[in-house]
Protein backbone atom coordinates (compact mmCIF):
# COMPACT_ATOMS: atom_id res chain seq x y z
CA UNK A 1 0.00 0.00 0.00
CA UNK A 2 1.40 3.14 -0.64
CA UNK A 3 2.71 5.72 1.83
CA UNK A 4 -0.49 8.03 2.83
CA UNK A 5 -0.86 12.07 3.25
CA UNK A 6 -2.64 14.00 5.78
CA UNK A 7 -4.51 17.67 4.67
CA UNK A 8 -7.15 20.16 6.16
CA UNK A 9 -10.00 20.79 4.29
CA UNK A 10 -12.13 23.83 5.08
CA UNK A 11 -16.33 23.21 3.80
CA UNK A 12 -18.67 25.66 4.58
CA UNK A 13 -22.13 24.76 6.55
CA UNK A 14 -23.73 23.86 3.17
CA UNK A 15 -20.97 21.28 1.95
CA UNK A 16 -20.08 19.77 5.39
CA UNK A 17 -23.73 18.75 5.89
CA UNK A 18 -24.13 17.44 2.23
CA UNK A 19 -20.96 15.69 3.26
CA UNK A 20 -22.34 14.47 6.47
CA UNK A 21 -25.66 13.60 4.84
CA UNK A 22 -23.84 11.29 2.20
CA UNK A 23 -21.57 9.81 4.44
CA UNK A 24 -24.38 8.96 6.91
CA UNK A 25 -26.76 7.58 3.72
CA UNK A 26 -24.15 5.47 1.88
CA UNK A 27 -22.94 4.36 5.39
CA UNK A 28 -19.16 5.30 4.54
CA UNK A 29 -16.61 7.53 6.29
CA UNK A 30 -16.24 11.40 5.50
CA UNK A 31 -13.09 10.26 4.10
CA UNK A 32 -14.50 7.49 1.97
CA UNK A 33 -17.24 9.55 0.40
CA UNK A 34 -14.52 12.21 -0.15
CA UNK A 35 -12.39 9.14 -1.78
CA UNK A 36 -15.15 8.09 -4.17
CA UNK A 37 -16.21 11.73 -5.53
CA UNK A 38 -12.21 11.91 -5.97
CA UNK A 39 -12.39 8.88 -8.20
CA UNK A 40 -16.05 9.65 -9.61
CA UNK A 41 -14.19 13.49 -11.07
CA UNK A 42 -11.31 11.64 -12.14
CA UNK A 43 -13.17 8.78 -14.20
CA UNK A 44 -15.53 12.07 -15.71
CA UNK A 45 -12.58 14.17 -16.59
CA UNK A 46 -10.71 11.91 -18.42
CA UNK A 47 -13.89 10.51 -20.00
CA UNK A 48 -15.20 14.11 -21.31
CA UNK A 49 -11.40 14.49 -22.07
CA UNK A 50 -11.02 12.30 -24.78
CA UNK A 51 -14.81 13.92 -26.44
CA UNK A 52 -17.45 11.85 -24.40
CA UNK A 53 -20.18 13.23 -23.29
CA UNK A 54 -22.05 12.57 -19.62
CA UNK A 55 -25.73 12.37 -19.84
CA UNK A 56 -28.56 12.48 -17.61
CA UNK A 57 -31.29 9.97 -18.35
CA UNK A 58 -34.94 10.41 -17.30
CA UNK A 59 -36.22 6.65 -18.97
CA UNK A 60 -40.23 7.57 -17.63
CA UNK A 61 -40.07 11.07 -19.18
CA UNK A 62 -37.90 9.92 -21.79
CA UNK A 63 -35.85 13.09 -21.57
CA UNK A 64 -32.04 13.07 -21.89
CA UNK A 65 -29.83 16.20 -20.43
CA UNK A 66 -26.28 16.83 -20.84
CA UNK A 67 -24.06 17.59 -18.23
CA UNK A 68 -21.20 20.28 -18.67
CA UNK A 69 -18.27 19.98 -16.89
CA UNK A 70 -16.03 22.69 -15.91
């Protein structure tokens, strides 16, 4: 396993209770959920980086929305 690295991160009211929220509805660590959107931009930027697109899917309303990264 390779060596790990410590860091502060300052979230405002809003974003520490979406954080909490997600971490207490996946039933994951602050850390983890931090972890996975870490991976989750990653796999998107490299994605939308080679000319994919990510799209939002609504099968009932059959209604399909792109989402732009920045």
């Amino acid at each position: 396993m390779s060596d790990k690295k410590s860091m502060t991160l300052n979230l405002n009211e809003a974003e520490m209770a979406a954080l909490d929220e997600l971490a207490k509805s996946k039933e994951l660590s602050k850390t983890a959920v931090i972890r996975q959107a870490l991976r989750l931009y990653t796999l998107i930027e490299a994605r939308t980086a080679n000319g994919e697109k990510l799209v939002l899917e609504d099968e009932k309303l059959e209604k399909k929305a792109e989402l732009m990264v920045l």
